[in-house]
N, C-alpha and C. Protein backbone atom coordinates (compact mmCIF):
# COMPACT_ATOMS: atom_id res chain seq x y z
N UNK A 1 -50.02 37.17 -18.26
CA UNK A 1 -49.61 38.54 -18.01
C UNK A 1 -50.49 39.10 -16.90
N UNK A 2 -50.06 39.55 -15.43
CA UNK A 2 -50.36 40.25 -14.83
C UNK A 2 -50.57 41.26 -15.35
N UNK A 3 -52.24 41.95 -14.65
CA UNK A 3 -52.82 43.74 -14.76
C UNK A 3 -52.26 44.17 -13.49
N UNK A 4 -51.96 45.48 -13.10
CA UNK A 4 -51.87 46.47 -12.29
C UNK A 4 -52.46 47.83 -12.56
N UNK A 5 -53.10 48.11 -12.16
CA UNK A 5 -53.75 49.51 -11.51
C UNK A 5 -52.67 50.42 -11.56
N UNK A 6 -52.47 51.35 -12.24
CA UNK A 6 -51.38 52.42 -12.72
C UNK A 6 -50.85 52.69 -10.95
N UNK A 7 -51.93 53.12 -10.04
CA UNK A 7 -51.39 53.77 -8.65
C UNK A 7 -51.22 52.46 -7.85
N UNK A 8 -51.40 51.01 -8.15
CA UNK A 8 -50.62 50.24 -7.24
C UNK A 8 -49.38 49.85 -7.96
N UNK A 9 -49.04 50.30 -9.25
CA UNK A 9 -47.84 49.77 -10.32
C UNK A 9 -47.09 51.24 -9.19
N UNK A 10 -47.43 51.88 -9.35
CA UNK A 10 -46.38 53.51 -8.45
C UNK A 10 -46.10 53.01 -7.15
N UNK A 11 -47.11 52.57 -6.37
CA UNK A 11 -46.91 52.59 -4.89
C UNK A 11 -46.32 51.05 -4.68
N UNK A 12 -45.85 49.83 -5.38
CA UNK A 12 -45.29 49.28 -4.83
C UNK A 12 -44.34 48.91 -6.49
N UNK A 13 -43.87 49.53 -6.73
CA UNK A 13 -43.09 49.36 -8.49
C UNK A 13 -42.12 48.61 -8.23
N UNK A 14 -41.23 48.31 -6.87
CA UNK A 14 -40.06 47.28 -6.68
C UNK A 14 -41.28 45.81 -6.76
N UNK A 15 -42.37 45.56 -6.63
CA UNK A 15 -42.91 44.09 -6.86
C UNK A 15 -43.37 44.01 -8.20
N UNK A 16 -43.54 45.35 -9.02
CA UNK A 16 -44.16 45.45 -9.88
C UNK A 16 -42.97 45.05 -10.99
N UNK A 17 -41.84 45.32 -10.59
CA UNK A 17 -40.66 45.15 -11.59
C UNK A 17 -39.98 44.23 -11.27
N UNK A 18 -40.05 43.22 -10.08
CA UNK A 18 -39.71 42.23 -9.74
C UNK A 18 -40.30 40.75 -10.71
N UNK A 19 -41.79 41.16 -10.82
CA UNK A 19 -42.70 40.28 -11.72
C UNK A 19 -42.72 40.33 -12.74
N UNK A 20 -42.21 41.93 -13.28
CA UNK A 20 -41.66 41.81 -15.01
C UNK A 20 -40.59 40.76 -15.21
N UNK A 21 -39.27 41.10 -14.21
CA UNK A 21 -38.16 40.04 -14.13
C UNK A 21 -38.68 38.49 -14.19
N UNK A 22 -39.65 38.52 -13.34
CA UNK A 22 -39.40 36.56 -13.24
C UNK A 22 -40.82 36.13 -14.11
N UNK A 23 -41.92 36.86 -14.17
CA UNK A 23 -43.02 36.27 -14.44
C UNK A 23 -43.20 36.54 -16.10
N UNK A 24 -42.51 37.87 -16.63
CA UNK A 24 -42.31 38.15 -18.17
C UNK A 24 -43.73 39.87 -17.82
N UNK A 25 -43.73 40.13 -19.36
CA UNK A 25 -44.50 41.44 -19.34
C UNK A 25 -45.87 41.47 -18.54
N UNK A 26 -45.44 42.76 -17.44
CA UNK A 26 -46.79 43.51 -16.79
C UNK A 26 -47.87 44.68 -17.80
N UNK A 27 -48.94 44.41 -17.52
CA UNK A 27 -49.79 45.28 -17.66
C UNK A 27 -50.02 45.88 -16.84
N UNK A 28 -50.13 47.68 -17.38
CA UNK A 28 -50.83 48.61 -16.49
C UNK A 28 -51.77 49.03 -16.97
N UNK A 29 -52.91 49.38 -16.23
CA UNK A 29 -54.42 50.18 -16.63
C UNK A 29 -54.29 50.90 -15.80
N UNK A 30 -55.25 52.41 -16.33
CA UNK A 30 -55.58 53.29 -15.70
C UNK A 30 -57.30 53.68 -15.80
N UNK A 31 -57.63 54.01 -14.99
CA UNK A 31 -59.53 53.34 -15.17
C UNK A 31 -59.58 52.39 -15.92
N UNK A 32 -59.18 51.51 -16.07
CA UNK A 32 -59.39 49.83 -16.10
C UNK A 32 -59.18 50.21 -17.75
N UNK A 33 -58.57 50.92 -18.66
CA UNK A 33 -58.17 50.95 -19.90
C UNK A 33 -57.03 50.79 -19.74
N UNK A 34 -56.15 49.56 -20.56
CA UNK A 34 -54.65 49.17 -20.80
C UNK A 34 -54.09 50.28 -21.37
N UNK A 35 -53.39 50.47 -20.76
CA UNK A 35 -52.30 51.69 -21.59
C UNK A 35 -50.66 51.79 -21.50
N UNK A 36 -50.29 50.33 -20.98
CA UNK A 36 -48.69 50.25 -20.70
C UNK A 36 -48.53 48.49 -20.80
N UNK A 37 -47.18 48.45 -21.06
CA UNK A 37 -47.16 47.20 -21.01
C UNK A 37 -45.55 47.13 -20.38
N UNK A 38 -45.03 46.62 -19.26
CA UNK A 38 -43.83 46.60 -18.70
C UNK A 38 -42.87 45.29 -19.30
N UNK A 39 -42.10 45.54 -20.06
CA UNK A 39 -41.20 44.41 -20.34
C UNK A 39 -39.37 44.47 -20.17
N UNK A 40 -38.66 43.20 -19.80
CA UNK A 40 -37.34 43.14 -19.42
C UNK A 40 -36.72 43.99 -20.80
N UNK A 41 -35.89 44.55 -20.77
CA UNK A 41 -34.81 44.66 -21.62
C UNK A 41 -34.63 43.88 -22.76
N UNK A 42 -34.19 42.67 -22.44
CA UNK A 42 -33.87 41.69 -22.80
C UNK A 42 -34.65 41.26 -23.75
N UNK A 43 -36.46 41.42 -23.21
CA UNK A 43 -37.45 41.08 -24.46
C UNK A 43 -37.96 42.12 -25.27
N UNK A 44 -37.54 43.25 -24.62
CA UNK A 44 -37.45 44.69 -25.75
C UNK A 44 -36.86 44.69 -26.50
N UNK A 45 -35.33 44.44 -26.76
CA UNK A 45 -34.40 44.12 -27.84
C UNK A 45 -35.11 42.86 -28.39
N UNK A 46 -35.45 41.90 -28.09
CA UNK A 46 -35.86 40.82 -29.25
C UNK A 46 -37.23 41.16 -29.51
N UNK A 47 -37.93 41.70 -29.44
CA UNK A 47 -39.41 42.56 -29.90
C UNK A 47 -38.56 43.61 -30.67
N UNK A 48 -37.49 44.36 -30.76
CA UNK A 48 -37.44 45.37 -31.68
C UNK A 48 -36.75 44.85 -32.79
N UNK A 49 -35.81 43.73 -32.11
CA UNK A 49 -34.74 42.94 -33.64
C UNK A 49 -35.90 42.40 -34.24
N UNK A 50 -36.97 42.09 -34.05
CA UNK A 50 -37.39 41.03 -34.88
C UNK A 50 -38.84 41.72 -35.84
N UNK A 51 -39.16 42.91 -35.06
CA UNK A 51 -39.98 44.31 -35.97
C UNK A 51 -39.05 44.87 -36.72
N UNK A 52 -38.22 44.82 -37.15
CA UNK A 52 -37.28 45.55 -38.02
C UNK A 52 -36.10 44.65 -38.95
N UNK A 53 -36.20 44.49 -39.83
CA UNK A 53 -35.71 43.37 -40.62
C UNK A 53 -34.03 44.42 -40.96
N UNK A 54 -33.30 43.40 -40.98
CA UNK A 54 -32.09 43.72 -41.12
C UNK A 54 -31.63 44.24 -42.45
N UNK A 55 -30.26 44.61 -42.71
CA UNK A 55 -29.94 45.89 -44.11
C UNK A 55 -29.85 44.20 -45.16
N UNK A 56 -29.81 42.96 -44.43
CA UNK A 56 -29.03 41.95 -45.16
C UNK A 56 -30.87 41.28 -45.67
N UNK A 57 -31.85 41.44 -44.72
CA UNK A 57 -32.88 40.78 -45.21
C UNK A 57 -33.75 41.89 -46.54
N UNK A 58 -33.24 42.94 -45.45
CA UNK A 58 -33.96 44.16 -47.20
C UNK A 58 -33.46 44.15 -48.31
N UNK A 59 -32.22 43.55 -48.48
CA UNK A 59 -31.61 43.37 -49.66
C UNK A 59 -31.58 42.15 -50.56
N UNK A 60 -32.25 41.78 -50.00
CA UNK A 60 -32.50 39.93 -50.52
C UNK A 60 -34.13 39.83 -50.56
N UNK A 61 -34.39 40.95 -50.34
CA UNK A 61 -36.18 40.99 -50.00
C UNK A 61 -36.36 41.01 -51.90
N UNK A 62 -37.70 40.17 -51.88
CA UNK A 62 -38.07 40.11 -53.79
C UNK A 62 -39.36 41.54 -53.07
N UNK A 63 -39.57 42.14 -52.38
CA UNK A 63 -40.48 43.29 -52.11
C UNK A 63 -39.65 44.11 -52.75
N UNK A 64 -40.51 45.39 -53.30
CA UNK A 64 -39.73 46.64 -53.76
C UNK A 64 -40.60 47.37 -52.19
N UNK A 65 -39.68 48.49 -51.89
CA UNK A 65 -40.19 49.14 -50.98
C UNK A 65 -40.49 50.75 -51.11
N UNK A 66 -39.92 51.23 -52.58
CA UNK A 66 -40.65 52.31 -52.97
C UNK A 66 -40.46 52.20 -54.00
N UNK A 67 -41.27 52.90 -54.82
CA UNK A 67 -40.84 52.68 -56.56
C UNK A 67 -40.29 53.77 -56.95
N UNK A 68 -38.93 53.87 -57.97
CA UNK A 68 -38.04 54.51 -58.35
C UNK A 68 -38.62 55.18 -59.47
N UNK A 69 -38.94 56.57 -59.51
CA UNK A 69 -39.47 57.39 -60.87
C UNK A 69 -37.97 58.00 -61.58
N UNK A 70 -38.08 57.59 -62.50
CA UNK A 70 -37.05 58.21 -63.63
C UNK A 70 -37.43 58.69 -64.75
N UNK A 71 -37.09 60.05 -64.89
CA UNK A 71 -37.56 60.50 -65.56
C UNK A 71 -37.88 60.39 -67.30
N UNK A 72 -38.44 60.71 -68.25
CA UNK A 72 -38.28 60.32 -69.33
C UNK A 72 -36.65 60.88 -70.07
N UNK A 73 -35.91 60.30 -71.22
CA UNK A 73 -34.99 60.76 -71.25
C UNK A 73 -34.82 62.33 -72.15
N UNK A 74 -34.12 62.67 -71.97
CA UNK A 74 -34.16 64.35 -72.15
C UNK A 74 -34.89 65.36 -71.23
N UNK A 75 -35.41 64.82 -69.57
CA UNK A 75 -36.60 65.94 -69.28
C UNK A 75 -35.47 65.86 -67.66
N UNK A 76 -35.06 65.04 -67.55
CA UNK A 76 -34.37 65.00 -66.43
C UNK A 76 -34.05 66.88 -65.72
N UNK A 77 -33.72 67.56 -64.75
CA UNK A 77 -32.99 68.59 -64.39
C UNK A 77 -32.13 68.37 -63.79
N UNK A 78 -31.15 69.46 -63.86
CA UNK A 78 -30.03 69.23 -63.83
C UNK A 78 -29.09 70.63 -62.47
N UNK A 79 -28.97 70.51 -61.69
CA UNK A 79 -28.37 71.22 -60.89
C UNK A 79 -26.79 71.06 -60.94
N UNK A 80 -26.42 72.33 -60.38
CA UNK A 80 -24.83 72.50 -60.41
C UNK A 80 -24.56 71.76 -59.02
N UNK A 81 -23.43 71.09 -58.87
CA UNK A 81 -22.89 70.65 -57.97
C UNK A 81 -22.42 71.14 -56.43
N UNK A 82 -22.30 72.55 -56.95
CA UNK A 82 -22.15 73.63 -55.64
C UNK A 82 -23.55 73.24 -54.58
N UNK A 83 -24.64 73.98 -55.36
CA UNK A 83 -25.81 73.89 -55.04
C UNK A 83 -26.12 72.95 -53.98
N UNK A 84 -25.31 71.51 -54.26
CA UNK A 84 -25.68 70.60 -53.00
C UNK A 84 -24.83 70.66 -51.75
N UNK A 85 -23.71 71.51 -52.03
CA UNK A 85 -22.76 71.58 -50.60
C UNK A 85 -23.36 72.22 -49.36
């Protein structure tokens, strides 16, 4: 992964986005602290499909992902149906 200097990533950004295309993700710093990372499209969608698990893997997941409180029986409340329109 190429670094770039935030003001040479501005002043020449057609080479800077040319090298995202062929070479894969740029880094930018600004006073020499990383604070950007330039990537194709292409590897943004497969970096976000693959941070985010699908409705078909959460459902087959043996993880619980919040735990369901129910109340004891008789303490439940009870609202009228209007109320939620």
């Amino acid at each position: 992964m190429q670094t770039w200097p935030v003001q040479d990533a501005k002043a020449r950004f057609g080479d800077f986005l040319d090298a995202c295309l062929l070479e894969g993700p740029q880094m930018v710093t600004r006073r020499g602290t990383e604070v950007a990372v330039l990537v194709s499209v292409q590897e943004w969608r497969r970096l976000q499909s693959a941070a985010r698990p699908s409705l078909k893997q959460l459902l087959l997941s043996d993880q619980t992902r919040i735990d369901l409180v129910v109340a004891p029986h008789g303490q439940a409340k009870r609202c009228p149906v209007e109320s939620m329109l």
